[in-house]
N, C-alpha and C. Protein backbone atom coordinates (compact mmCIF):
# COMPACT_ATOMS: atom_id res chain seq x y z
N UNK A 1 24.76 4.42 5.03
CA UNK A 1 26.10 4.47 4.47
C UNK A 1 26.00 5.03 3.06
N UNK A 2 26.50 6.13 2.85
CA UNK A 2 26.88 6.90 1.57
C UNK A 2 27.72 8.19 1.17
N UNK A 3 28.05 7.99 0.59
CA UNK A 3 29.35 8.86 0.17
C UNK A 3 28.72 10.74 0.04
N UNK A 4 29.88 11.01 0.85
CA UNK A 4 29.36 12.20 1.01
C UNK A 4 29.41 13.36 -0.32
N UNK A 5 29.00 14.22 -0.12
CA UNK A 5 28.70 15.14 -1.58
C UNK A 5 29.79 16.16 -1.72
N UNK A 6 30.09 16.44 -0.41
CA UNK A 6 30.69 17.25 0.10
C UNK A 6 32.52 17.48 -0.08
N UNK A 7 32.71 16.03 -0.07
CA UNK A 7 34.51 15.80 -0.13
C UNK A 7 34.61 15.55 -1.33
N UNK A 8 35.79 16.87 -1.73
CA UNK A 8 36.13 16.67 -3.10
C UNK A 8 35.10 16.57 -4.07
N UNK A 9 34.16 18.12 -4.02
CA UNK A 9 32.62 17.82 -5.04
C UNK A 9 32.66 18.68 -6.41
N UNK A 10 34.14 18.93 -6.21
CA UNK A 10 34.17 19.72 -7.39
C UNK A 10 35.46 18.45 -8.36
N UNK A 11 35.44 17.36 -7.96
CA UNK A 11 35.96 16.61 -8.71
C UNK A 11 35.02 15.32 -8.96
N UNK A 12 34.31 14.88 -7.93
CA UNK A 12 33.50 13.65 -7.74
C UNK A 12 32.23 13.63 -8.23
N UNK A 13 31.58 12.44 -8.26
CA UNK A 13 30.14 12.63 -8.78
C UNK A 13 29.73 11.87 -8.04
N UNK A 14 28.44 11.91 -7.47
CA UNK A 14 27.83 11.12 -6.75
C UNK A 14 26.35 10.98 -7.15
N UNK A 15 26.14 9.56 -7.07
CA UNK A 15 25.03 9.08 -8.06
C UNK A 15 24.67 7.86 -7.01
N UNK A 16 23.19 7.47 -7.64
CA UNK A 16 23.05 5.94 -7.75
C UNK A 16 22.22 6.39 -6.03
N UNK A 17 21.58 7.03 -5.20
CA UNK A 17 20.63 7.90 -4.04
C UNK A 17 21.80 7.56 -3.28
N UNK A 18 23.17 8.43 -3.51
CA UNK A 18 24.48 8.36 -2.58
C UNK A 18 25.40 7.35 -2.50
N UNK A 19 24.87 6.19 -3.15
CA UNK A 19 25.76 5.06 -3.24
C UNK A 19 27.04 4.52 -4.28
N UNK A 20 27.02 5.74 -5.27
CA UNK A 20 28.05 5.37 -6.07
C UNK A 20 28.85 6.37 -6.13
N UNK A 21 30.10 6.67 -6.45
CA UNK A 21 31.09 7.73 -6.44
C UNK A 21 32.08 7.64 -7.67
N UNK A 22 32.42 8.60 -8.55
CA UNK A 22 33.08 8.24 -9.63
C UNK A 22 33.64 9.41 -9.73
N UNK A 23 35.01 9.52 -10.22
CA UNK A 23 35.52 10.56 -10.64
C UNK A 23 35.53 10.70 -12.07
N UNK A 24 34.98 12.32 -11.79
CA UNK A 24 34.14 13.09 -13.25
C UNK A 24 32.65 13.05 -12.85
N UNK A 25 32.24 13.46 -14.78
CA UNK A 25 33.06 13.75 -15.28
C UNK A 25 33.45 15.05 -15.26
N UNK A 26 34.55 15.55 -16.24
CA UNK A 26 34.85 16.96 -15.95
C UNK A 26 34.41 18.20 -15.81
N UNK A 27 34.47 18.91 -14.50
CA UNK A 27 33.58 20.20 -14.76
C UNK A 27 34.93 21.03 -15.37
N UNK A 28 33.82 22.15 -16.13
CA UNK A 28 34.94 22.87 -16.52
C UNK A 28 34.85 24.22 -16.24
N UNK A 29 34.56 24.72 -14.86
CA UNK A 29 35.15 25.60 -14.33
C UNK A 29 36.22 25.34 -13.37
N UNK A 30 36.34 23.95 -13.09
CA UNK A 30 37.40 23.42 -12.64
C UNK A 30 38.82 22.73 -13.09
N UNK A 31 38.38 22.88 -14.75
CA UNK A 31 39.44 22.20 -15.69
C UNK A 31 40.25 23.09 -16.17
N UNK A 32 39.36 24.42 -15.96
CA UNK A 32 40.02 25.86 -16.57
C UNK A 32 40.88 26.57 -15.84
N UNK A 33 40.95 25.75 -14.27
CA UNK A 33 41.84 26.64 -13.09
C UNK A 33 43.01 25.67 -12.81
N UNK A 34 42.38 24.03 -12.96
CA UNK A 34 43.50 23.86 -12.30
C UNK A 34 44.09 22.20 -12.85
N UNK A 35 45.19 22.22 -12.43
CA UNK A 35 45.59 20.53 -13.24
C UNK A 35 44.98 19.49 -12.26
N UNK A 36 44.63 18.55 -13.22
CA UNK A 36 44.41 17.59 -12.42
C UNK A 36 44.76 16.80 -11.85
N UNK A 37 44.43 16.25 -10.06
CA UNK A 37 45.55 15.66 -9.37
C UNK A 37 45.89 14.35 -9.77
N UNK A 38 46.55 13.82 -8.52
CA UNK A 38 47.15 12.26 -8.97
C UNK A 38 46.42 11.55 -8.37
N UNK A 39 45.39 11.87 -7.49
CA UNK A 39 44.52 10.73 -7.12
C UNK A 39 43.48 11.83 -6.14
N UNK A 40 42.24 11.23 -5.98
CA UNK A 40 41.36 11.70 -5.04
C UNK A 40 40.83 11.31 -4.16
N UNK A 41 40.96 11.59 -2.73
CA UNK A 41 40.10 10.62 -1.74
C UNK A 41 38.76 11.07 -1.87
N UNK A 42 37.43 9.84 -1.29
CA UNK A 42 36.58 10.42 -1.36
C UNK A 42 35.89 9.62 -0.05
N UNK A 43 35.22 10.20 0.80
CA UNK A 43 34.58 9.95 2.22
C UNK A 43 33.79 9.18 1.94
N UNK A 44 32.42 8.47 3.06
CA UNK A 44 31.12 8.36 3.36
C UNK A 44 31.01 9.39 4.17
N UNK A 45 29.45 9.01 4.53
CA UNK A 45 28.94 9.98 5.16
C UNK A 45 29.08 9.20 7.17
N UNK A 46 29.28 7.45 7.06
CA UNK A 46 29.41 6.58 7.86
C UNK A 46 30.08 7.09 9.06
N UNK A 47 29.96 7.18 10.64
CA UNK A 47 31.41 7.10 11.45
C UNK A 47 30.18 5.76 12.62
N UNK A 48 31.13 4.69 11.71
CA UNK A 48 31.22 3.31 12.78
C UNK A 48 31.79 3.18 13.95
N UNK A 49 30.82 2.54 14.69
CA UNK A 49 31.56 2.10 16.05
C UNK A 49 30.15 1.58 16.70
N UNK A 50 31.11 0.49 17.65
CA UNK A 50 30.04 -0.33 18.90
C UNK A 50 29.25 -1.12 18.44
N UNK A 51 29.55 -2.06 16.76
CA UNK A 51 29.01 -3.24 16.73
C UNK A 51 29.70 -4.19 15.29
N UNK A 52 28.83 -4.56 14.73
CA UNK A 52 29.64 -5.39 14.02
C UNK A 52 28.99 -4.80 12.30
N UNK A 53 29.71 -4.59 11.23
CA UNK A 53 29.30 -4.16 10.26
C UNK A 53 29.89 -4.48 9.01
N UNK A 54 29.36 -4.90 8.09
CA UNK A 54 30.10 -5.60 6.69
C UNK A 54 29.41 -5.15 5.52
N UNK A 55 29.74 -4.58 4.72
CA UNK A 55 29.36 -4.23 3.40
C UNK A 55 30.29 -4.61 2.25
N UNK A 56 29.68 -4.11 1.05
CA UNK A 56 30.62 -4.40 -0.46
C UNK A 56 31.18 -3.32 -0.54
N UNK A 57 32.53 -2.86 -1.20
CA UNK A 57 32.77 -1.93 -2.62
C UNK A 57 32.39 -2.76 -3.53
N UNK A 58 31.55 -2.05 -4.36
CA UNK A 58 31.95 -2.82 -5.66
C UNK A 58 32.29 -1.89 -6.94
N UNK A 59 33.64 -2.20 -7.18
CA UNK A 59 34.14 -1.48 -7.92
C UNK A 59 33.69 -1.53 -9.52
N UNK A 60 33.01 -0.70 -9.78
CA UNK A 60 31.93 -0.71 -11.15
C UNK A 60 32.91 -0.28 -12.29
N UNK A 61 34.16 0.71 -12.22
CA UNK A 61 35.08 1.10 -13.19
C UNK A 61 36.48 1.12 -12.46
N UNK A 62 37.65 0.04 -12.96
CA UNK A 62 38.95 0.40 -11.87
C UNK A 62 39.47 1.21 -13.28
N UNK A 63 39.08 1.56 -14.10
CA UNK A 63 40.11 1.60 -15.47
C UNK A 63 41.56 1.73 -15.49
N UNK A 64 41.89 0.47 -15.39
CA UNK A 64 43.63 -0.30 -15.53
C UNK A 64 44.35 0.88 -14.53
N UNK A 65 44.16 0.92 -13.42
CA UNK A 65 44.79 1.51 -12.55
C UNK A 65 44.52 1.29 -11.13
N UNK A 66 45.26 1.15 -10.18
CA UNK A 66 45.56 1.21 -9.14
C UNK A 66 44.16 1.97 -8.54
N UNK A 67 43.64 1.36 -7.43
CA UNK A 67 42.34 2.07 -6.78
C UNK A 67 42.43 1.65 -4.90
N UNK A 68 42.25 2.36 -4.37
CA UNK A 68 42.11 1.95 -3.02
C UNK A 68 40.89 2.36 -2.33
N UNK A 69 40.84 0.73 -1.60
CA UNK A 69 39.18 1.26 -0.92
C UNK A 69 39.72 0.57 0.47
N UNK A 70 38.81 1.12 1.81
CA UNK A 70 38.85 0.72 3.03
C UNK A 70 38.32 1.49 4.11
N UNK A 71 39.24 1.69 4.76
CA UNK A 71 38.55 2.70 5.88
C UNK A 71 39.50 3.14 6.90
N UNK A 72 39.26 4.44 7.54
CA UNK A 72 40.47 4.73 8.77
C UNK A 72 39.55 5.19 9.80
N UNK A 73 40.67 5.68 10.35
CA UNK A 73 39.94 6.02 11.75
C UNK A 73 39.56 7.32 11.66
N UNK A 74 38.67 7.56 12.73
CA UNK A 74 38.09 9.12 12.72
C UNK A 74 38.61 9.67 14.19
N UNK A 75 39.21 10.83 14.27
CA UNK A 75 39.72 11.31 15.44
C UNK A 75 38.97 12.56 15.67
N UNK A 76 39.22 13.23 16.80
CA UNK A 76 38.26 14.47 17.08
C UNK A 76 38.65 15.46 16.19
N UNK A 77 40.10 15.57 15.64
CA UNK A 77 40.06 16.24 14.68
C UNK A 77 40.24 15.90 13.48
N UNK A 78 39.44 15.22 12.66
CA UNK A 78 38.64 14.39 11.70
C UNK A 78 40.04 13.39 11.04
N UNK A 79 39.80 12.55 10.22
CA UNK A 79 40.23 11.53 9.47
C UNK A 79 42.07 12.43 9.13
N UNK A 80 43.01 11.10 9.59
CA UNK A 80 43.94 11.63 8.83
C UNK A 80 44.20 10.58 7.72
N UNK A 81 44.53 11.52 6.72
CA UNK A 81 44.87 10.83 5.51
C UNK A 81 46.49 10.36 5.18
N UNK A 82 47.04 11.27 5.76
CA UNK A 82 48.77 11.25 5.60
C UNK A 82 48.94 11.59 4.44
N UNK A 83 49.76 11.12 3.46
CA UNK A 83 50.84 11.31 2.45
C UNK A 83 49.66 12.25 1.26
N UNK A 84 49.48 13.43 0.97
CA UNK A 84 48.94 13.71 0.29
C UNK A 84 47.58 13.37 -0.19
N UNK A 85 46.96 13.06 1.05
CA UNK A 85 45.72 12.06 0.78
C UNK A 85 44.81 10.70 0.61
N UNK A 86 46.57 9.53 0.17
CA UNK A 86 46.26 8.82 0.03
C UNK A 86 45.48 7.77 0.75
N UNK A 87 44.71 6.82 0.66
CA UNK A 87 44.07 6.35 1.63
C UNK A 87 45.26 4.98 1.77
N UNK A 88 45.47 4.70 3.45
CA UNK A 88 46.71 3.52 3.28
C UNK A 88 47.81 4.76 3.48
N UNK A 89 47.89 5.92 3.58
CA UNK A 89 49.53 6.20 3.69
C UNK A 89 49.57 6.46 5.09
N UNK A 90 48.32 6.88 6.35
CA UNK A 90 48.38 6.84 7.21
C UNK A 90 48.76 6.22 8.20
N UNK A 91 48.84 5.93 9.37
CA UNK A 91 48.86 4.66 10.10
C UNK A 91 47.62 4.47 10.82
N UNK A 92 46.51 5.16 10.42
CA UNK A 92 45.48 5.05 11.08
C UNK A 92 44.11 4.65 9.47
N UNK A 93 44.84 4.52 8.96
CA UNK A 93 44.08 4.36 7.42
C UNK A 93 44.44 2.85 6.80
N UNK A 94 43.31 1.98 6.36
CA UNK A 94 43.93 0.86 5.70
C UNK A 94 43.36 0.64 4.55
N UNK A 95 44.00 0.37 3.01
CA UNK A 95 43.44 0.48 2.14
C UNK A 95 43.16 -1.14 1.19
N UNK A 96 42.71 -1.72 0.38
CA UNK A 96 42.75 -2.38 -0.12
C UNK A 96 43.08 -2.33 -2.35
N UNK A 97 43.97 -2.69 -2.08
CA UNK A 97 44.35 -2.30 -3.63
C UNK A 97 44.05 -3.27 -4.65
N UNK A 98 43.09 -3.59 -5.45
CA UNK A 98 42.61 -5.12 -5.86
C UNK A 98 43.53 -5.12 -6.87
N UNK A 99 44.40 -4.06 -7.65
CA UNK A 99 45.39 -4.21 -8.78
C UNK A 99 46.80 -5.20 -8.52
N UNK A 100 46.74 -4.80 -7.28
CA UNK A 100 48.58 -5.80 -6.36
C UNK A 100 47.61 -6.87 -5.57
N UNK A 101 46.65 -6.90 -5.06
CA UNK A 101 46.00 -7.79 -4.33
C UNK A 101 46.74 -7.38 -3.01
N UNK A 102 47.26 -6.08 -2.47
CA UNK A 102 47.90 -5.52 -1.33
C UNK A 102 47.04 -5.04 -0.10
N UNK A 103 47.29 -5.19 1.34
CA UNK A 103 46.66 -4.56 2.04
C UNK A 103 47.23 -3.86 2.58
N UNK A 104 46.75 -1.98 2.61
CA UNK A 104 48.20 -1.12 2.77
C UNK A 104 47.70 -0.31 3.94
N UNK A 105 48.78 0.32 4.46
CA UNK A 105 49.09 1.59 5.67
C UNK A 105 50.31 1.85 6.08
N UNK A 106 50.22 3.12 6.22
CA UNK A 106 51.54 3.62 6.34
C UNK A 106 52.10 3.85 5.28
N UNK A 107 51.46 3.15 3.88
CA UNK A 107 52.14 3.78 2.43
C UNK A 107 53.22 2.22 2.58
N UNK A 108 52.87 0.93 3.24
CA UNK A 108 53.46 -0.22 3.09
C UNK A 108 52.75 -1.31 3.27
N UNK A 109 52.93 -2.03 2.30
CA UNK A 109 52.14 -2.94 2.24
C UNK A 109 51.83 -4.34 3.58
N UNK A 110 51.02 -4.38 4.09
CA UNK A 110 51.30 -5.63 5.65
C UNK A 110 50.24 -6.96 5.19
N UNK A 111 50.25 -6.98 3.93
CA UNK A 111 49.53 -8.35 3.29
C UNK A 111 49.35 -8.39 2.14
N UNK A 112 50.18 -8.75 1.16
CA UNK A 112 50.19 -9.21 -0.15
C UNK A 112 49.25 -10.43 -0.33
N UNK A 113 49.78 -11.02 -2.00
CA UNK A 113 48.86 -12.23 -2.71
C UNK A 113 47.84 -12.15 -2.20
N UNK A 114 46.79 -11.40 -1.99
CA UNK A 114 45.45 -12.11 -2.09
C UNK A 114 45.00 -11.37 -3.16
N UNK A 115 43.92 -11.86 -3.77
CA UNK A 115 43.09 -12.10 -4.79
C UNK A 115 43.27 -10.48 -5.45
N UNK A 116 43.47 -10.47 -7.03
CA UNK A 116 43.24 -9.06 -7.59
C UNK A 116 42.13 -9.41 -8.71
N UNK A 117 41.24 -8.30 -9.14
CA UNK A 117 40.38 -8.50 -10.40
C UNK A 117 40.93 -8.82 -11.65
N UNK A 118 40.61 -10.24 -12.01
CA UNK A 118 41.16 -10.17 -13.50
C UNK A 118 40.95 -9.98 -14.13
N UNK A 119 40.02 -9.04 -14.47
CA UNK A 119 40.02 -8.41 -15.59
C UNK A 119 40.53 -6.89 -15.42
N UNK A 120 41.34 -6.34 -14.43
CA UNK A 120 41.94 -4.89 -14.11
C UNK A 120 40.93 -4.18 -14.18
N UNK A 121 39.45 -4.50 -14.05
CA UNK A 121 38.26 -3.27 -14.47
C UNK A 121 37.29 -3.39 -13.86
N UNK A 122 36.59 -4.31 -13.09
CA UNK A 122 35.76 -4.44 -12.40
C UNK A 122 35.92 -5.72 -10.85
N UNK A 123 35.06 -5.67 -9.89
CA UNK A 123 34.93 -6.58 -8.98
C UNK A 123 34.85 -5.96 -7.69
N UNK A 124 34.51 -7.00 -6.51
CA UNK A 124 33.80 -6.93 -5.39
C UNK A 124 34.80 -6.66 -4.35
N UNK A 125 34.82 -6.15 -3.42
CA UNK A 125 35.78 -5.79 -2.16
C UNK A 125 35.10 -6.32 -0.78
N UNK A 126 34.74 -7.11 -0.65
CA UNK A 126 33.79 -6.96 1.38
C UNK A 126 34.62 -6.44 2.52
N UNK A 127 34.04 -6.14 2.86
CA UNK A 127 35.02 -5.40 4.14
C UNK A 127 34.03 -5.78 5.33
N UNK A 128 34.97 -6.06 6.39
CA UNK A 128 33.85 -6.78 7.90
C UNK A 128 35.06 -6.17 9.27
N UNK A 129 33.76 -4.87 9.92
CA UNK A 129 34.44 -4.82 10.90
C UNK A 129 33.71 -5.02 12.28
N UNK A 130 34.43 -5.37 13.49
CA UNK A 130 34.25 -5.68 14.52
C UNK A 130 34.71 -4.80 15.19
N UNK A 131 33.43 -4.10 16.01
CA UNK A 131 34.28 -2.86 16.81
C UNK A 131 33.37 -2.80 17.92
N UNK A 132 34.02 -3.32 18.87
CA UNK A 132 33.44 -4.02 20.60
C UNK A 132 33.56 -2.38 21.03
N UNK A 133 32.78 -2.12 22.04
CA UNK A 133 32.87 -0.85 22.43
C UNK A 133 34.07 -0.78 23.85
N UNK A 134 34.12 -1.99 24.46
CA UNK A 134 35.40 -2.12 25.76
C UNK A 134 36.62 -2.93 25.10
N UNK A 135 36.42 -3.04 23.81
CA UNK A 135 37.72 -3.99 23.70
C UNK A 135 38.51 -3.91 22.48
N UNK A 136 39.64 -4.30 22.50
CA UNK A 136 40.01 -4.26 21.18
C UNK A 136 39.14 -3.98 19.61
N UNK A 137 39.41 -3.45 18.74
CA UNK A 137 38.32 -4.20 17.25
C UNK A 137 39.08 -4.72 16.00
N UNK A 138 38.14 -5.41 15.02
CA UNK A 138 39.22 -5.84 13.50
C UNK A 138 38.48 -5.38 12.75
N UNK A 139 39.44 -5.44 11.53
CA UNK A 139 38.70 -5.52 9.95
C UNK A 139 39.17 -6.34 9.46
N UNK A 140 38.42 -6.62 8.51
CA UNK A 140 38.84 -7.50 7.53
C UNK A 140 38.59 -7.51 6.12
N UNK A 141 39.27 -7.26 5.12
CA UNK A 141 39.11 -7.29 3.47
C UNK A 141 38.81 -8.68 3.63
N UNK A 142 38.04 -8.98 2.33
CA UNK A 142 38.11 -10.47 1.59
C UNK A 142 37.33 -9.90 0.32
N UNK A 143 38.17 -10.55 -1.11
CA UNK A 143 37.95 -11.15 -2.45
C UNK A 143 37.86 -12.00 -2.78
N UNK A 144 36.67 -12.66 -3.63
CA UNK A 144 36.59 -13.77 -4.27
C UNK A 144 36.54 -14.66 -3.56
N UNK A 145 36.32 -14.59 -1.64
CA UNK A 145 35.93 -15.50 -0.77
C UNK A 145 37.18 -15.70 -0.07
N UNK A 146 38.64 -15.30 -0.37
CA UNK A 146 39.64 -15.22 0.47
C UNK A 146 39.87 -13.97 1.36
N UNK A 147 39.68 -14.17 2.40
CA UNK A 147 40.05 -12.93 3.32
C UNK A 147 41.54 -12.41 3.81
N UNK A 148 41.21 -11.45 4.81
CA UNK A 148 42.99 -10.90 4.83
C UNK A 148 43.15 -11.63 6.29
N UNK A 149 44.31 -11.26 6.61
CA UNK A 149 44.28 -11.12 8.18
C UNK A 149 43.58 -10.15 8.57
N UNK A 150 43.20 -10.55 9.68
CA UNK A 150 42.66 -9.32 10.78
C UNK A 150 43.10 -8.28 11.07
N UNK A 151 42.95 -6.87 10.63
CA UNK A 151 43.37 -5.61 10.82
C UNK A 151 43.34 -5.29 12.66
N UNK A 152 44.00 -5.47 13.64
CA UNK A 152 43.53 -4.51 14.74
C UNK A 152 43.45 -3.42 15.07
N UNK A 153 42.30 -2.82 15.68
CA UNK A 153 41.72 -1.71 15.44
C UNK A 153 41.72 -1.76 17.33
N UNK A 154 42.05 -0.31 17.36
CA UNK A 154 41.46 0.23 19.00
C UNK A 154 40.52 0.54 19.88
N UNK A 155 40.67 0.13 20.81
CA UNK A 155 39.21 -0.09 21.80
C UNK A 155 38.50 0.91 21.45
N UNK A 156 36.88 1.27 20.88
CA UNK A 156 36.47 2.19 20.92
C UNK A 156 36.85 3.13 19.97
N UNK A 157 37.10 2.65 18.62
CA UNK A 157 37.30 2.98 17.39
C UNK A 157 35.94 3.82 17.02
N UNK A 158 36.61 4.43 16.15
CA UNK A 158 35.42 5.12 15.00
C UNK A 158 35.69 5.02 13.67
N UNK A 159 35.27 4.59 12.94
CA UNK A 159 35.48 3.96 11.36
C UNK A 159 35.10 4.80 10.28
N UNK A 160 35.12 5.22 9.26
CA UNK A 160 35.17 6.31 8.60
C UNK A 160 35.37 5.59 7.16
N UNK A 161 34.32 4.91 6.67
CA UNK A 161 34.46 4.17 4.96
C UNK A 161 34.99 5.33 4.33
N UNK A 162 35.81 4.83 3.25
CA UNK A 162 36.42 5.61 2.27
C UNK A 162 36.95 5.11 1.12
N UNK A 163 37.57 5.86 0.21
CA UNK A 163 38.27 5.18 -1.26
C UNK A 163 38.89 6.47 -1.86
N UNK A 164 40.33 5.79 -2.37
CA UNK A 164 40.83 7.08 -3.02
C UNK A 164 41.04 6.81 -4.42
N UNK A 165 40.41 7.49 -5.35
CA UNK A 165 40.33 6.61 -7.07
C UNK A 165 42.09 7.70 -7.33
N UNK A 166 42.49 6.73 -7.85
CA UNK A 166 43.22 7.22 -8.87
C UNK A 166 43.80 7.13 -10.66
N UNK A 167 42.35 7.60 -10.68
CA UNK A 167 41.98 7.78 -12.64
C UNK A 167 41.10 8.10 -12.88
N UNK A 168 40.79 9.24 -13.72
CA UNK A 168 39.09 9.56 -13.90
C UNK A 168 38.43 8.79 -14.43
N UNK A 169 37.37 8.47 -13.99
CA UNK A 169 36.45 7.55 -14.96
C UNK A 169 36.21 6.33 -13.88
N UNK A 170 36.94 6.05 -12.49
CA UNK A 170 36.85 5.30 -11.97
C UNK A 170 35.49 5.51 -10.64
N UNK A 171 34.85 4.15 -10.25
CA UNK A 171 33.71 4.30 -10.08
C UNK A 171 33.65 3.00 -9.22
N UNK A 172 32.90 3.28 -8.31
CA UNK A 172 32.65 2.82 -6.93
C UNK A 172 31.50 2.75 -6.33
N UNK A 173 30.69 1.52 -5.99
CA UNK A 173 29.41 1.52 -5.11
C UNK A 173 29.32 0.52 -3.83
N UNK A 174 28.66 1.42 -3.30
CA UNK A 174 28.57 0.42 -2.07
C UNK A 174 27.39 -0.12 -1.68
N UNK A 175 26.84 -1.54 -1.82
CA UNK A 175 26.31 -2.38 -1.43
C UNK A 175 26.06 -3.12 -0.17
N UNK A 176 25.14 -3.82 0.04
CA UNK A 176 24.92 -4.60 0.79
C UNK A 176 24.99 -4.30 2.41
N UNK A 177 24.97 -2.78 2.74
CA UNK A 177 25.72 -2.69 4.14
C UNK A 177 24.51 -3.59 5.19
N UNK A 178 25.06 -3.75 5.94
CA UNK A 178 24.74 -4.66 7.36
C UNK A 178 25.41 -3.84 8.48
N UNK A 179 24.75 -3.62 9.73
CA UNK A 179 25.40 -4.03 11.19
C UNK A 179 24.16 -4.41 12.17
N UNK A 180 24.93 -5.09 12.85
CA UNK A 180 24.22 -5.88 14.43
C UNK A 180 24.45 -4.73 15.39
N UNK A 181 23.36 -5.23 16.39
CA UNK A 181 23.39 -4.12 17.42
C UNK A 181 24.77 -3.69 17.98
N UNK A 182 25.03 -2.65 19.40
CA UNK A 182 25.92 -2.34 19.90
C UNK A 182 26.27 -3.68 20.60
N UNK A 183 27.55 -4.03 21.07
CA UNK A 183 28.28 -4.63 21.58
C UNK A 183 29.17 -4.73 22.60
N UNK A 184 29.64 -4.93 23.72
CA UNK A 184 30.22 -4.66 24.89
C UNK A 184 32.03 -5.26 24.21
């Protein structure tokens, strides 16, 4: 599991042997062409499926802004993002926003109050998914040891880690990944 080099590499940096992702800092043959957007998605290199798998974000820089991390689905014709990218505006995308403590898709929120970083600048995200290869699958966010509800996910899913920063300077690693064998 690591973030690919590839998506969005003329805005992103990738550090830390693939495990961290930060936007910036600025190149400037890219500062000289064009404005900078309102937010950036940025991939793994991951497409999950057929067992059980849980890792960290850990968000190393939110700087006082809004950040979304999670994961969507992968289709044959690759990841949709929906609304301009955002991760969460899809209906096949779910994001976790630690600033609202929101769990989003569709660009609406389907689980408020749980846990946000208090200090607006740093902290941990776990994410745990279950993806049976004949049966239904879930995810699940949890902060600070409170989890979400269960995301359901479709028989025979493909999972696709992701995060869309929106602020330069913001910075992201992923830790701890785990999965158990395939699963029926």
């Amino acid at each position: 599991m690591k973030w690919s080099t590839q998506h969005n590499s003329h805005l992103l940096t990738v550090s830390n042997a693939g495990l961290t992702i930060e936007w910036g800092p600025k190149k400037p043959e890219y500062t000289a062409k064009y404005y900078p957007p309102a937010w950036v998605p940025a991939t793994t290199m991951a497409q999950l499926h057929s067992g059980r798998f849980a890792w960290d974000f850990v968000v190393n820089e939110m700087a006082d802004r809004q950040i979304g991390i999670g994961f969507m689905l992968l289709w044959d014709i690759g990841p949709d993002w929906g609304f301009f990218g955002y991760l969460g505006a899809s209906r096949t995308a779910w994001s976790y926003d630690p600033s609202t403590g929101d769990v989003v898709t569709e660009e609406k929120s389907i689980q408020g109050n749980l846990p946000t970083f208090e200090d607006r600048r740093t902290g941990t995200v776990s994410v745990e998914l279950h993806l049976p290869r004949y049966a239904e699958g879930s995810g699940v966010f949890s902060v600070n040891g409170v989890a979400s509800r269960p995301i359901p996910l479709p028989m025979g899913s493909v999972v696709l880690p992701a995060a869309c920063l929106l602020n330069e300077s913001q910075k992201v690693t992923i830790e701890g990944f785990t999965m158990s064998e395939s699963i029926a």
